[in-house]
N, C-alpha and C. Protein backbone atom coordinates (compact mmCIF):
# COMPACT_ATOMS: atom_id res chain seq x y z
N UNK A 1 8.23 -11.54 8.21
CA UNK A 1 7.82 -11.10 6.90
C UNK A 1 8.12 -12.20 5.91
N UNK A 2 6.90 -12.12 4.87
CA UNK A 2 7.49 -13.38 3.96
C UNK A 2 8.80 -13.10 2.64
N UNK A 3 9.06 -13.82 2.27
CA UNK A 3 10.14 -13.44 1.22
C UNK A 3 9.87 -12.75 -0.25
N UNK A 4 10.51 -12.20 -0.62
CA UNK A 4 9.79 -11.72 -2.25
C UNK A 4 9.11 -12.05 -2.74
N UNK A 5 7.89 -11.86 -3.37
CA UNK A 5 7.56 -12.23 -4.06
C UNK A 5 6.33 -13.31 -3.52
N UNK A 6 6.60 -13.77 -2.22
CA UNK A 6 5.24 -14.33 -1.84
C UNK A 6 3.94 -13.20 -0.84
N UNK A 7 3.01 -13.88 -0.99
CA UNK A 7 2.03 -13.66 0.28
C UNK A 7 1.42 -14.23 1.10
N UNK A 8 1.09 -13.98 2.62
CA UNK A 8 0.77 -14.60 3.36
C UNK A 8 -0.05 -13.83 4.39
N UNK A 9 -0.48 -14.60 5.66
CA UNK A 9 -1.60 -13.78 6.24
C UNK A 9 -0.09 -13.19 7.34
N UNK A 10 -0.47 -12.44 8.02
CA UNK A 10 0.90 -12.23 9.19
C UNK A 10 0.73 -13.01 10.20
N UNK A 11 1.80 -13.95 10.90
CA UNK A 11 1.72 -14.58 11.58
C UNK A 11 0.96 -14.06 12.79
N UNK A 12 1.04 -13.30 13.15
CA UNK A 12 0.20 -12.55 14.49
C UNK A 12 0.05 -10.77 14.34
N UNK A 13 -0.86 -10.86 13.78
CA UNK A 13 -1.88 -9.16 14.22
C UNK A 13 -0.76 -8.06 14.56
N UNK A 14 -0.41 -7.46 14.30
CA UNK A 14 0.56 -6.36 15.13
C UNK A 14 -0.70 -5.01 14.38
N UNK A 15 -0.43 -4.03 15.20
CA UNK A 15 -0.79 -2.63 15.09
C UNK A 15 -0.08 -2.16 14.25
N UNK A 16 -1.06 -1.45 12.92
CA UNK A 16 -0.66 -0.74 12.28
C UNK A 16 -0.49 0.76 12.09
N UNK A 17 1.05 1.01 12.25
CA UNK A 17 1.19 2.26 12.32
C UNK A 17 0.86 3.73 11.45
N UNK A 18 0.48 5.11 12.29
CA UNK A 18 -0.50 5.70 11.17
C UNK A 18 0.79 6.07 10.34
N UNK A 19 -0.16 6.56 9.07
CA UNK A 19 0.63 7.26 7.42
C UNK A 19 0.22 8.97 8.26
N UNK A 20 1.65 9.32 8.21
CA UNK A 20 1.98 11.05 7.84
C UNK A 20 3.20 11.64 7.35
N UNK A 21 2.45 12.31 6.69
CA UNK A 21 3.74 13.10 6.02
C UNK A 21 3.04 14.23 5.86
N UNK A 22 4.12 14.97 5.14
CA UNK A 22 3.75 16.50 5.14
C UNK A 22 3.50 16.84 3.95
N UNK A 23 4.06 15.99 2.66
CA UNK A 23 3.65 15.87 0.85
C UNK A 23 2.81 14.74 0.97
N UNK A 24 1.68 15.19 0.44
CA UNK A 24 1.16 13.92 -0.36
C UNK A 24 0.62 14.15 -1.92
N UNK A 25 0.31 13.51 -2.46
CA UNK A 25 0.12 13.47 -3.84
C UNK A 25 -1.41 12.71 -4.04
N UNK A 26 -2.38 13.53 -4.89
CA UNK A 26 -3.65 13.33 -4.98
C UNK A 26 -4.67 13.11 -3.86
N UNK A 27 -4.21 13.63 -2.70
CA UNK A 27 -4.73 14.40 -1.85
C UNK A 27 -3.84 15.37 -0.68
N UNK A 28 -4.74 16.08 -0.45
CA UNK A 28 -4.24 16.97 1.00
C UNK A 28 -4.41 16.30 2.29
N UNK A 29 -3.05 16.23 2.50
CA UNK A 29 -2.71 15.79 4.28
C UNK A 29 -3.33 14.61 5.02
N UNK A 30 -4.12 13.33 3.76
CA UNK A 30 -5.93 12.60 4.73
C UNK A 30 -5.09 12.92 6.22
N UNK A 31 -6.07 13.15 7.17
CA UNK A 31 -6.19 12.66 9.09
C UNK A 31 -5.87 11.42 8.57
N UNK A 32 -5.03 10.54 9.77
CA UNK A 32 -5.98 8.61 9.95
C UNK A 32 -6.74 8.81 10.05
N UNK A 33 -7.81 9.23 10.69
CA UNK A 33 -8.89 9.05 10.96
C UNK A 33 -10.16 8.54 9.63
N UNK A 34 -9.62 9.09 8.59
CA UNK A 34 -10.35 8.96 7.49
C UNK A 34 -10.52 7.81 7.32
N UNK A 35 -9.02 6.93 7.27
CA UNK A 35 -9.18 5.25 7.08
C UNK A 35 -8.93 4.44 8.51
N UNK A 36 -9.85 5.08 9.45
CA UNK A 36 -10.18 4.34 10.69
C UNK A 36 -11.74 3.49 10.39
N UNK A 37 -11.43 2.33 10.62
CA UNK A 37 -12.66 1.57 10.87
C UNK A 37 -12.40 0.99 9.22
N UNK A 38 -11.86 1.14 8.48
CA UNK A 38 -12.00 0.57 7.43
C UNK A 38 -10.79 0.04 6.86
N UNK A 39 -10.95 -0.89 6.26
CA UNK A 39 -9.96 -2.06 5.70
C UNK A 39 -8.89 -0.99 4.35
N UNK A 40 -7.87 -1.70 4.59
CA UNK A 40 -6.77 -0.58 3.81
C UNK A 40 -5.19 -1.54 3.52
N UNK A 41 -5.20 -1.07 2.24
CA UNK A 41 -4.00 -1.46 1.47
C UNK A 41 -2.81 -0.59 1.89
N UNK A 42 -2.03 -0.68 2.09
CA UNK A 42 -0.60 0.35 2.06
C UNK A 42 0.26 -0.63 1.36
N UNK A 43 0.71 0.18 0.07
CA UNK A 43 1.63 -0.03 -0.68
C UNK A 43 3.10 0.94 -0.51
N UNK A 44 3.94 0.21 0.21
CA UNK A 44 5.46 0.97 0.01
C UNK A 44 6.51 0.58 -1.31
N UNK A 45 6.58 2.04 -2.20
CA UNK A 45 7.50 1.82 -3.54
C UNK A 45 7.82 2.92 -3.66
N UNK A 46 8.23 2.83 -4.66
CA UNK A 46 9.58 4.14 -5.05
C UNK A 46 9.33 4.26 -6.55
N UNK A 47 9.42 5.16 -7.18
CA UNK A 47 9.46 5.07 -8.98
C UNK A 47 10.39 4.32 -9.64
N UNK A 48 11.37 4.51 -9.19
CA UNK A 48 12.64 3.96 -10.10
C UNK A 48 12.72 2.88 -10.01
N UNK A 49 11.89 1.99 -9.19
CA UNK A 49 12.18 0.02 -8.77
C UNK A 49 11.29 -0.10 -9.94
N UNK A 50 12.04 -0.87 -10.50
CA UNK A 50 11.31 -1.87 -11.72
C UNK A 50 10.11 -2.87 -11.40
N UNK A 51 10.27 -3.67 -9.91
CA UNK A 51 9.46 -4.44 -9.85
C UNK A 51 8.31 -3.70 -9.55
N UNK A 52 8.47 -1.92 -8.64
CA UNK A 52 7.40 -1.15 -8.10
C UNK A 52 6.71 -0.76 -9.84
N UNK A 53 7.11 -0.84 -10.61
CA UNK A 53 6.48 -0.31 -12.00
C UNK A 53 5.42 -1.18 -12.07
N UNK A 54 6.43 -2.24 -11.94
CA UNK A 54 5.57 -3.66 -12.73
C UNK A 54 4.33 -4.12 -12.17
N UNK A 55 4.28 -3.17 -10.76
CA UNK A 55 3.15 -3.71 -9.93
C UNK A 55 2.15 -2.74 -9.76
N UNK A 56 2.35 -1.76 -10.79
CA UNK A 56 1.72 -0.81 -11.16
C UNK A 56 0.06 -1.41 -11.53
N UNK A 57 0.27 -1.94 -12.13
CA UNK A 57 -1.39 -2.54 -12.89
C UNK A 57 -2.15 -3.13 -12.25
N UNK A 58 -1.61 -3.82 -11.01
CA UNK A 58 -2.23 -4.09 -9.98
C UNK A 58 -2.86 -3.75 -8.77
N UNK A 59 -2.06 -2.31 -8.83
CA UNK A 59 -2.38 -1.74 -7.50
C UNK A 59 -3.52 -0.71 -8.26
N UNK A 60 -3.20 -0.23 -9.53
CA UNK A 60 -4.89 0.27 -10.48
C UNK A 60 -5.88 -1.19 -10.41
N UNK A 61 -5.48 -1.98 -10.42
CA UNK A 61 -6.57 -3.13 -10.09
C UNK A 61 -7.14 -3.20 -9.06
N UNK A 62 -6.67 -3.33 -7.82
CA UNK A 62 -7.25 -2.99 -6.24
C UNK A 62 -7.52 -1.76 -6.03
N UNK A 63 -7.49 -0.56 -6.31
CA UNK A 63 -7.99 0.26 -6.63
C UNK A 63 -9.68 0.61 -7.25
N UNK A 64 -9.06 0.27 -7.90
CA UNK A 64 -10.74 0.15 -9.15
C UNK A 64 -11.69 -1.08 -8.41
N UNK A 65 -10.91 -2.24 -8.15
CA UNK A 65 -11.98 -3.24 -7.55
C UNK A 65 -12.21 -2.83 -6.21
N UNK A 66 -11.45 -2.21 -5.25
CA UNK A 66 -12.39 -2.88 -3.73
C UNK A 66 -12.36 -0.80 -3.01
N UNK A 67 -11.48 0.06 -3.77
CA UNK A 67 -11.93 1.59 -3.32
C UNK A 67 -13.78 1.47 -3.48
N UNK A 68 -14.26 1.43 -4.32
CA UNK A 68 -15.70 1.51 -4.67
C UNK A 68 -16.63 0.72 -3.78
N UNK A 69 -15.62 -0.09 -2.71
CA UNK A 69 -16.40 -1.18 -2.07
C UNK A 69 -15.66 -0.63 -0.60
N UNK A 70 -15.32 0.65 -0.30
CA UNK A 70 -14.64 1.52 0.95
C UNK A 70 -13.25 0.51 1.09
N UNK A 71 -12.39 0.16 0.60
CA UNK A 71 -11.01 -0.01 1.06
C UNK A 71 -10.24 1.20 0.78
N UNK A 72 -9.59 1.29 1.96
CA UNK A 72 -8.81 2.83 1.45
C UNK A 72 -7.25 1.85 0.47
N UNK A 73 -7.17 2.68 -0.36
CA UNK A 73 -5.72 2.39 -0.78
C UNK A 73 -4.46 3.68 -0.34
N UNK A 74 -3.54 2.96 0.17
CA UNK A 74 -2.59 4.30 0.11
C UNK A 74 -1.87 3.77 -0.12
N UNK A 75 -0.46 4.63 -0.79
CA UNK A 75 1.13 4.74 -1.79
C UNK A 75 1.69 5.14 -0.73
N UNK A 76 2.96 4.35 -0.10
CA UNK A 76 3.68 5.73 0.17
C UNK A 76 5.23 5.06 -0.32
N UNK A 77 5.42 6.17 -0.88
CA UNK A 77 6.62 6.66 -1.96
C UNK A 77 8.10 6.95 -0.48
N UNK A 78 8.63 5.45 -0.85
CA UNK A 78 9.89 6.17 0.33
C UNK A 78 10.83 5.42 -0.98
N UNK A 79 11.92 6.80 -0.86
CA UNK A 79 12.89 6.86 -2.02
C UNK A 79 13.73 6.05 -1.80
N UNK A 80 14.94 5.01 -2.73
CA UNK A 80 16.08 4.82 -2.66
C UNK A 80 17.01 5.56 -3.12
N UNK A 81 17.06 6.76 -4.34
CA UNK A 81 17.74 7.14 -4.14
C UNK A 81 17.74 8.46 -4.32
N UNK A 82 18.58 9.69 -4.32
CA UNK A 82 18.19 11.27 -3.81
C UNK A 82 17.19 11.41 -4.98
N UNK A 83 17.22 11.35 -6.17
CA UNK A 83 16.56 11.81 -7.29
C UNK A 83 15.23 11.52 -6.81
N UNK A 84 14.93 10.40 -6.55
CA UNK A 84 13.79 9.88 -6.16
C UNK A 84 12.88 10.25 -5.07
N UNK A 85 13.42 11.63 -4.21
CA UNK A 85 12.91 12.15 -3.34
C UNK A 85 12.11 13.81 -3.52
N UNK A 86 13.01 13.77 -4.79
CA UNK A 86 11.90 15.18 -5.73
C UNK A 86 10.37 15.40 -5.72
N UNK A 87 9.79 16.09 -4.87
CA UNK A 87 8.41 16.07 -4.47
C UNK A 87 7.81 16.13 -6.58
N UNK A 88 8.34 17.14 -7.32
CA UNK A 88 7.67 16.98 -8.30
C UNK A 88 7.65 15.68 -9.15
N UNK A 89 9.38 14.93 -9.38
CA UNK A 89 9.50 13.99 -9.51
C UNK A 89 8.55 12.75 -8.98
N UNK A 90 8.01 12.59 -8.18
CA UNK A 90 7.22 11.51 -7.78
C UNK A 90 5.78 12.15 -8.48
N UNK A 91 5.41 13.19 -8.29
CA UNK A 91 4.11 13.76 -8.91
C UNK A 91 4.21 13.47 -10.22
N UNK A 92 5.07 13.88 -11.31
CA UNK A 92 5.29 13.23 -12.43
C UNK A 92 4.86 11.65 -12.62
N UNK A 93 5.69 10.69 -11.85
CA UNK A 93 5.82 9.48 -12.17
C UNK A 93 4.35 9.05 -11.55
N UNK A 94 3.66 9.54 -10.53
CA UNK A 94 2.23 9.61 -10.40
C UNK A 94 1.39 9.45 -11.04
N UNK A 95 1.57 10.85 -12.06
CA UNK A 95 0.49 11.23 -13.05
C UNK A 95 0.79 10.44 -14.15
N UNK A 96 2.35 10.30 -14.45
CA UNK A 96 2.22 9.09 -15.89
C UNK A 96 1.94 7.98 -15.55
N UNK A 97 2.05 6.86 -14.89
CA UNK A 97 1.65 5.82 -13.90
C UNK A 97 -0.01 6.11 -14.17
N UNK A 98 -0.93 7.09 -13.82
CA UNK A 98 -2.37 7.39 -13.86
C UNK A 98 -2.22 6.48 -12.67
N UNK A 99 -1.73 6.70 -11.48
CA UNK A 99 -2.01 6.44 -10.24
C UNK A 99 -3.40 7.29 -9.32
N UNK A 100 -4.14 6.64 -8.87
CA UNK A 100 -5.50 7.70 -8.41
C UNK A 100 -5.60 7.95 -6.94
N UNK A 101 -4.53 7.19 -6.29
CA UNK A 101 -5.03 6.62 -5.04
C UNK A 101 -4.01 7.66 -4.12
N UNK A 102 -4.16 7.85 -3.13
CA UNK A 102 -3.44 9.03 -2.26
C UNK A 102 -1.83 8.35 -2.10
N UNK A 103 -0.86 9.07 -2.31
CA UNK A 103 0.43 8.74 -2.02
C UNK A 103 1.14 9.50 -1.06
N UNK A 104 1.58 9.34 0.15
CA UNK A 104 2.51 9.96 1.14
C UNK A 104 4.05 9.84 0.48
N UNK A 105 4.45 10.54 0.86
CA UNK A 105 6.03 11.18 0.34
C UNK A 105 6.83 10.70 1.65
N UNK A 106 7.69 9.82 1.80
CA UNK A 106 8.04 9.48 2.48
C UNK A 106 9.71 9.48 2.72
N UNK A 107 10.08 10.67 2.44
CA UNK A 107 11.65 11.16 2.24
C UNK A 107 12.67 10.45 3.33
N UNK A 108 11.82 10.78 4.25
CA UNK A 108 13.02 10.77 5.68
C UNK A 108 12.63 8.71 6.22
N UNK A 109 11.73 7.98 5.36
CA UNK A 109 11.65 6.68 5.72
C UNK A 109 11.17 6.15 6.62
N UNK A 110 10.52 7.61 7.43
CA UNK A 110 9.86 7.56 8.96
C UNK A 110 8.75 6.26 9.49
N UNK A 111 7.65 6.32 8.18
CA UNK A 111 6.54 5.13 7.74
C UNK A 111 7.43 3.94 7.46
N UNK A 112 8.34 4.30 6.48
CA UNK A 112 9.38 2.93 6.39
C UNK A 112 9.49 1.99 7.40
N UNK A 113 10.18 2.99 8.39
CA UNK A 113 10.51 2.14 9.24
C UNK A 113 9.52 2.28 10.77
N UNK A 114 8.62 2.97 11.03
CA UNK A 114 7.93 2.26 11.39
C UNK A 114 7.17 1.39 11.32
N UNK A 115 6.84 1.06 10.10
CA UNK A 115 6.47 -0.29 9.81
C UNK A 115 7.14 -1.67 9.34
N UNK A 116 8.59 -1.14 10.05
CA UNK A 116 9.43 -2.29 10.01
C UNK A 116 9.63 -2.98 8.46
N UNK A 117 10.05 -2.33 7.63
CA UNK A 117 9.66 -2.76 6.25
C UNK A 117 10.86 -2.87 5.46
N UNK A 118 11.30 -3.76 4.32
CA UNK A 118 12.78 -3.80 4.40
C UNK A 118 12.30 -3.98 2.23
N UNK A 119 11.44 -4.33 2.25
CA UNK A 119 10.88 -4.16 0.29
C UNK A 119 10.32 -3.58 -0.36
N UNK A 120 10.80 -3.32 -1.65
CA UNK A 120 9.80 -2.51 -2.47
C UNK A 120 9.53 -3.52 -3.82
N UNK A 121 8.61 -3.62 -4.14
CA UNK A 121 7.46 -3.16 -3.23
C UNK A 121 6.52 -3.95 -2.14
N UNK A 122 6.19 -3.14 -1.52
CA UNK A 122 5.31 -4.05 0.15
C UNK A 122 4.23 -3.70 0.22
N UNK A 123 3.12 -4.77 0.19
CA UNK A 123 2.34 -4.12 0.54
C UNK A 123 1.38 -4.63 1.90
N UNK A 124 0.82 -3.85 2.50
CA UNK A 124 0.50 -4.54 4.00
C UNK A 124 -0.91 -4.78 4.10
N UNK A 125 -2.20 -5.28 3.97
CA UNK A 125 -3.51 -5.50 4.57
C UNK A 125 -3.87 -5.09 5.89
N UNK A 126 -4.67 -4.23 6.04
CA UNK A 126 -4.65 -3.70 7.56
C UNK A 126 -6.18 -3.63 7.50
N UNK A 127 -6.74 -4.67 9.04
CA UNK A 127 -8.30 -4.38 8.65
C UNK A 127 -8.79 -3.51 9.97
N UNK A 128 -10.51 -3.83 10.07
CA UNK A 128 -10.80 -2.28 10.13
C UNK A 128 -10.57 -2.15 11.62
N UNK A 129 -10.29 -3.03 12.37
CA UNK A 129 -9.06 -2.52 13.67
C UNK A 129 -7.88 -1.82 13.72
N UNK A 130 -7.40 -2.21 12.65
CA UNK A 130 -6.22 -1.13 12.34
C UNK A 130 -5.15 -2.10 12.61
N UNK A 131 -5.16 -3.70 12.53
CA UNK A 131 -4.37 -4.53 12.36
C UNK A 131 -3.87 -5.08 11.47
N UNK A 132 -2.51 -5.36 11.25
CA UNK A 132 -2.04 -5.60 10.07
C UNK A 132 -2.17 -7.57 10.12
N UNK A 133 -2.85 -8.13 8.64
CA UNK A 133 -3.27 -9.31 9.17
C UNK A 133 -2.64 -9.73 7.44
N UNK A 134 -2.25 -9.04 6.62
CA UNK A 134 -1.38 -10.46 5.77
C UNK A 134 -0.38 -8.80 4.73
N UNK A 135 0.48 -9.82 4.53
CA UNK A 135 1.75 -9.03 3.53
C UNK A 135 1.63 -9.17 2.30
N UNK A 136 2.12 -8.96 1.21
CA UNK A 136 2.69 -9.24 0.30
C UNK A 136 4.09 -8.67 -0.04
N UNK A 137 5.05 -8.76 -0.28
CA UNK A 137 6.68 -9.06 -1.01
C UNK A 137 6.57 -9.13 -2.01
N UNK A 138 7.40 -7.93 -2.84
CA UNK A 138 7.94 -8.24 -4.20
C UNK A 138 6.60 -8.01 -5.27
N UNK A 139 7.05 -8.00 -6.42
CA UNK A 139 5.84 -7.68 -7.45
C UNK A 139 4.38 -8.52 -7.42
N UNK A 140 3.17 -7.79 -7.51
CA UNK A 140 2.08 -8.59 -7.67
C UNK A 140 1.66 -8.68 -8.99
N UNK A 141 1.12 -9.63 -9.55
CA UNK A 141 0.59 -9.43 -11.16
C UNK A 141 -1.05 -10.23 -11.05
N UNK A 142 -1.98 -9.52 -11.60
CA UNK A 142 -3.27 -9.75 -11.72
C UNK A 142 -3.42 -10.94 -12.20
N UNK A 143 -4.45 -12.28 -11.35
CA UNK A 143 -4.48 -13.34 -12.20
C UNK A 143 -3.61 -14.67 -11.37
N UNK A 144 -2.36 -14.27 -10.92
CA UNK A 144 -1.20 -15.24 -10.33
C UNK A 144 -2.39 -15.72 -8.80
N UNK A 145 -1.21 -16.54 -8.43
CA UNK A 145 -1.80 -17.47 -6.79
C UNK A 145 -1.58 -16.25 -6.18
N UNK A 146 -0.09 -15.78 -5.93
CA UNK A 146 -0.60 -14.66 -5.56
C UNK A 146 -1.00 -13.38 -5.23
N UNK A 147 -1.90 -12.57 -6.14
CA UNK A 147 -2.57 -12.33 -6.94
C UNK A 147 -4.06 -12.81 -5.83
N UNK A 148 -4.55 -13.83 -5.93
CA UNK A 148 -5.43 -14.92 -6.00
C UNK A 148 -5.63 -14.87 -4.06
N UNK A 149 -4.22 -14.87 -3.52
CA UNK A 149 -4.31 -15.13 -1.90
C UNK A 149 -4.52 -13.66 -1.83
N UNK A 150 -4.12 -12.82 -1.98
CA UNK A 150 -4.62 -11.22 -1.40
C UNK A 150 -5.16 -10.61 -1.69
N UNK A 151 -6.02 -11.45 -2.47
CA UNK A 151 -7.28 -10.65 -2.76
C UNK A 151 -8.38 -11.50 -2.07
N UNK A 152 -7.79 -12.62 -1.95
CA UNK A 152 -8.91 -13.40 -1.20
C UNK A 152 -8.84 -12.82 0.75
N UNK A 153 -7.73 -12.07 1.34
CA UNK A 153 -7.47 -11.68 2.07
C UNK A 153 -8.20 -10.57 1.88
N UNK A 154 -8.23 -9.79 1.00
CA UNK A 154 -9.07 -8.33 1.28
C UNK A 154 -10.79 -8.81 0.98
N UNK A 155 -10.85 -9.61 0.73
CA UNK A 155 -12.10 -10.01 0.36
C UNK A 155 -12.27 -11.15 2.09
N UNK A 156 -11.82 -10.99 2.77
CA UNK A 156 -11.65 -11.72 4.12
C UNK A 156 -12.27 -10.71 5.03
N UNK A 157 -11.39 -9.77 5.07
CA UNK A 157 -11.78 -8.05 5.65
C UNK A 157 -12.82 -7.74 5.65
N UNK A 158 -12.92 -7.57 4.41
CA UNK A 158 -14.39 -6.97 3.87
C UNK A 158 -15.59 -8.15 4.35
N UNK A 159 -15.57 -9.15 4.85
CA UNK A 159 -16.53 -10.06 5.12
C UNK A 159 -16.63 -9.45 6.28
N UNK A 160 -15.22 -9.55 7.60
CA UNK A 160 -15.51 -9.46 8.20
C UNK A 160 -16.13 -8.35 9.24
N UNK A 161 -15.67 -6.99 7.96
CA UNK A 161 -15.97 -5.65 8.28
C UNK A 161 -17.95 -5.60 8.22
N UNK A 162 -17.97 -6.31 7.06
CA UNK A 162 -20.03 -6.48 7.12
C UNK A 162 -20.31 -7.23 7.77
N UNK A 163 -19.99 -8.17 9.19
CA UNK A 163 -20.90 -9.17 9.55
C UNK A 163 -20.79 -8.41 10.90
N UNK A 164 -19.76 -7.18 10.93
CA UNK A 164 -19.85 -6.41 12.45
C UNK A 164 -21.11 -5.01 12.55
């Protein structure tokens, strides 16, 4: 994994493991199946991380830019600390956030750690094999390099999802 704050492609492809939980927030339960065959963001954060705030505007940025173009986006909300595991509490910080994109509740860290994940916030590129092919660490801000590399990565996906 790369260090805070950078991004990179993943050194080698690993399988990405599915999102379940039993709360989710701005939708009911998706199957995987929904975001099988298609290129997908997973963002792991928590409300209370400052840098997960800050990367708020960005993840409404990938959102708004590449959902409309079939990337699934998903949240999943694994807490640091008890407060932060309040199913309404995260729905709150959801709805003020004007977050749109489906969020899994991730109490028990299960997604956490099967996806081997140690930051908040993380977010993983998974294309439409269901391989995880670049990271990002630490806050993203619209505009930066990078910013600039992972989007040029989802814009990689998406090439290679239309030329199949």
């Amino acid at each position: 994994m790369t260090a805070p704050g950078a991004s990179s492609a993943a050194p080698a492809p690993s399988f990405a493991p599915a999102i379940r939980s039993d709360v989710w927030i701005n939708a009911d339960a998706p199957a995987a199946r929904e975001w099988s065959g298609r290129v997908t963001i997973v963002e792991f954060w928590t409300f209370g991380c400052i840098n997960c705030r800050r990367t708020v505007p960005a993840m409404k940025r990938l959102f708004l830019d590449f959902a409309p173009r079939g990337v699934a986006i998903i949240g999943v909300h694994s807490p640091e600390f008890p407060h932060e595991a309040l199913p309404a509490a995260v729905g709150g910080a959801v709805k003020k956030s004007a977050i749109e994109f489906p969020v899994a509740l991730d109490n028990d860290h299960a997604i956490w750690k099967a996806y081997r994940n140690r930051y908040w916030p993380a977010l993983y590129l998974i294309d439409r094999a269901g391989m995880i092919r670049a990271t990002h660490v630490g806050e993203l801000h619209v505009g930066t390099p990078e910013w600039d590399a992972f989007v040029g990565e989802v814009e990689t996906r998406l090439a290679e999802q239309s030329s199949k």
